[in-house]
Protein backbone atom coordinates (compact mmCIF):
# COMPACT_ATOMS: atom_id res chain seq x y z
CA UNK A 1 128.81 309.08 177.24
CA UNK A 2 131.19 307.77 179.76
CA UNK A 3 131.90 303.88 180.44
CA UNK A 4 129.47 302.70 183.25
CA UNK A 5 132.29 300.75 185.64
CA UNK A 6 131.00 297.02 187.20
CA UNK A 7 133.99 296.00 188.54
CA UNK A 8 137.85 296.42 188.99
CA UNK A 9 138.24 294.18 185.40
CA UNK A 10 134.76 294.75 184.15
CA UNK A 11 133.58 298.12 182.51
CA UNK A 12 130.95 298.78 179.77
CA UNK A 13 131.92 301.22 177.03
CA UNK A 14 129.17 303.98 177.00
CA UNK A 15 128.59 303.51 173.18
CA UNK A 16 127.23 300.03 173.86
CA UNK A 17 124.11 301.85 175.92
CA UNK A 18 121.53 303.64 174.07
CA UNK A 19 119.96 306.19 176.19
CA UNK A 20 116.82 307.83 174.32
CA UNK A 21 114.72 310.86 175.82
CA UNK A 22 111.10 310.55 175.95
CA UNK A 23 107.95 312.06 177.27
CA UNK A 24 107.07 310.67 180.64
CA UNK A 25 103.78 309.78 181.73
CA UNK A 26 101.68 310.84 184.56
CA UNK A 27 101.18 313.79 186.28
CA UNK A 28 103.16 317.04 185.78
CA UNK A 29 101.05 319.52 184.25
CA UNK A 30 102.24 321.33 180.65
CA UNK A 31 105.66 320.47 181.71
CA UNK A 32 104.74 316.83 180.83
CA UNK A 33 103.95 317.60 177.32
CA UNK A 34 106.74 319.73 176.24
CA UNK A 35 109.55 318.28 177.93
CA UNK A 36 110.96 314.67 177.10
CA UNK A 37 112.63 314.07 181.02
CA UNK A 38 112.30 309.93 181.00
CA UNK A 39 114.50 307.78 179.66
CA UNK A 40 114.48 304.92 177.51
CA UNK A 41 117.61 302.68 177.93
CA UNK A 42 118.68 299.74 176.15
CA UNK A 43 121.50 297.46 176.40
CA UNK A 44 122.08 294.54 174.12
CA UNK A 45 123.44 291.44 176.25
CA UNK A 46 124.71 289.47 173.60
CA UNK A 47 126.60 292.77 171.16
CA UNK A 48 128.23 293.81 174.53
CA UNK A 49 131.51 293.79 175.42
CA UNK A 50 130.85 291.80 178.52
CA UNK A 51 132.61 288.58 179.77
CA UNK A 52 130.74 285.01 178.78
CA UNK A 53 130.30 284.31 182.44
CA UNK A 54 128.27 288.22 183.28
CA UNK A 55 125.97 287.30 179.54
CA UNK A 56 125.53 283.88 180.15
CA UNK A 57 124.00 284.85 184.04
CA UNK A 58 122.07 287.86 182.86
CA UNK A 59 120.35 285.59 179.80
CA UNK A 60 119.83 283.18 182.36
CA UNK A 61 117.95 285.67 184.76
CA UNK A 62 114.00 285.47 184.52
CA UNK A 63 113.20 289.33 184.73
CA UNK A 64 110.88 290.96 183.16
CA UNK A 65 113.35 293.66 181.90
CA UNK A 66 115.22 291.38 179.81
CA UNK A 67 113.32 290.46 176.69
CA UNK A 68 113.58 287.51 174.80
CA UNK A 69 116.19 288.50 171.90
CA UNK A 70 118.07 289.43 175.15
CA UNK A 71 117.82 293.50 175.45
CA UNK A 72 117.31 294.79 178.54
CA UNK A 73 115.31 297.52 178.69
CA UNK A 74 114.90 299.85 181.33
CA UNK A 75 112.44 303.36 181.80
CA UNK A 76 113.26 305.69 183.70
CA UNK A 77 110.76 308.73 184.83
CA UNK A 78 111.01 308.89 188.59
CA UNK A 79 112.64 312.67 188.43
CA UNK A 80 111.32 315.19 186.76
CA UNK A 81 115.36 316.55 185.36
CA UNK A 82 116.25 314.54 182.10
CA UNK A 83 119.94 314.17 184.05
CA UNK A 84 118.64 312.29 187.22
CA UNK A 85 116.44 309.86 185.30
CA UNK A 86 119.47 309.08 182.98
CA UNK A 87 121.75 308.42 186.29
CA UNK A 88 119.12 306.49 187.60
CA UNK A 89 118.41 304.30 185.05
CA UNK A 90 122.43 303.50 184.56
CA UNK A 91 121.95 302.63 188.59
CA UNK A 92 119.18 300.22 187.91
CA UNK A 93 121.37 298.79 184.53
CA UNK A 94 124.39 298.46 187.02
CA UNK A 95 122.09 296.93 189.87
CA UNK A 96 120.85 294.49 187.34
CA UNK A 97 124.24 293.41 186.11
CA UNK A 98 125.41 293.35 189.66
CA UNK A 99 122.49 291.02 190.84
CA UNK A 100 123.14 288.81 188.33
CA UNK A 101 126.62 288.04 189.08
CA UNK A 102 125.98 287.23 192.81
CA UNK A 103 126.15 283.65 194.22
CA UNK A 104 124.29 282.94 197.59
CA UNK A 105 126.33 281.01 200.01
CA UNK A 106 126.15 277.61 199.83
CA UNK A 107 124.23 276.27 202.98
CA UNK A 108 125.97 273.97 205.28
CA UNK A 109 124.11 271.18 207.43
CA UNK A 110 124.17 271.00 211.24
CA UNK A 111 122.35 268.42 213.47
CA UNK A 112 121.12 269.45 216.38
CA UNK A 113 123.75 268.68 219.55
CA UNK A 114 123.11 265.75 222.48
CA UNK A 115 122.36 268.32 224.78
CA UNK A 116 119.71 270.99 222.38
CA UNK A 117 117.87 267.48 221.74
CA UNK A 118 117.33 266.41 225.37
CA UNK A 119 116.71 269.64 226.70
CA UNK A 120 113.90 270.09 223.41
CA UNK A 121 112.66 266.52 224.86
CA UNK A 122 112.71 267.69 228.63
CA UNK A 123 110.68 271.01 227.76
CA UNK A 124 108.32 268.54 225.73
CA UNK A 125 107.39 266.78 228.58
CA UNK A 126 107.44 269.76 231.20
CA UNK A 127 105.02 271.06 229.20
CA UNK A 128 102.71 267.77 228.86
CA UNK A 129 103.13 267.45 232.33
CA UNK A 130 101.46 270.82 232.85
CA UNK A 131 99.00 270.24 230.57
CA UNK A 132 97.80 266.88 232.24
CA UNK A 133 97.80 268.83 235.69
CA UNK A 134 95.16 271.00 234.24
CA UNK A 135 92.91 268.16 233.17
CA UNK A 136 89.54 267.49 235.19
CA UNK A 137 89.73 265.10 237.91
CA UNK A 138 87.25 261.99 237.49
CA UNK A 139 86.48 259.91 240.30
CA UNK A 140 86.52 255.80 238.55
């Protein structure tokens, strides 16, 4: 198997993934029972070959993929070729290692300027104006 590529520095070596072939589930008819098209893949976080910084996120990550000795583990049987689940599960692997290496921006404050504060204030009281104007007139 060929190296799965994460980055421009990053790669995994293709021996590190274990890709099994098993029977899916579901519908297909006697194709289902004679053919093993899913795939079972597992990756071991903490044998890899990755950098500390891409285990250290991914073992941080709460997903329900990753179990607790730190293999994720990922089944594929969307397709009914062997060769399309395969590729899709490495997408999903890559997608996962990708995701867990992404930072949101950090968010920056603003206050609201002089002028979006007194026209919020000017609206406020249009609008309570309006309001009063449609009130029922008592004679006292």
């Amino acid at each position: 198997m060929e190296n799965l590529i994460i980055s421009n520095t990053v790669t995994i070596p293709g021996q590190e993934i274990v890709l099994v072939p098993i029977r899916a589930q579901g519908a297909g008819g006697q194709n289902v029972n004679k053919v093993s098209s899913a795939i079972h893949l597992r990756f071991d976080i903490n044998q890899s070959s990755l950098p500390p910084f891409y285990k250290e996120r991914l073992l941080a990550l709460k997903d329900s993929r990753i179990s607790d000795e730190g293999i994720i583990i990922i089944k594929a049987q969307q397709f009914r070729s062997q060769q399309k689940n395969k590729d899709n599960a490495l997408a999903r692997l890559l997608s996962l290692i990708k995701s867990a290496t992404f930072t949101p921006k950090s968010r920056k404050q603003t206050r609201p300027s002089r002028n979006a504060k007194s026209k919020r204030t000017d609206n406020k009281k249009k609008r309570g104006k309006l309001k009063n104007m449609r009130r029922k007139v008592t004679n006292d």
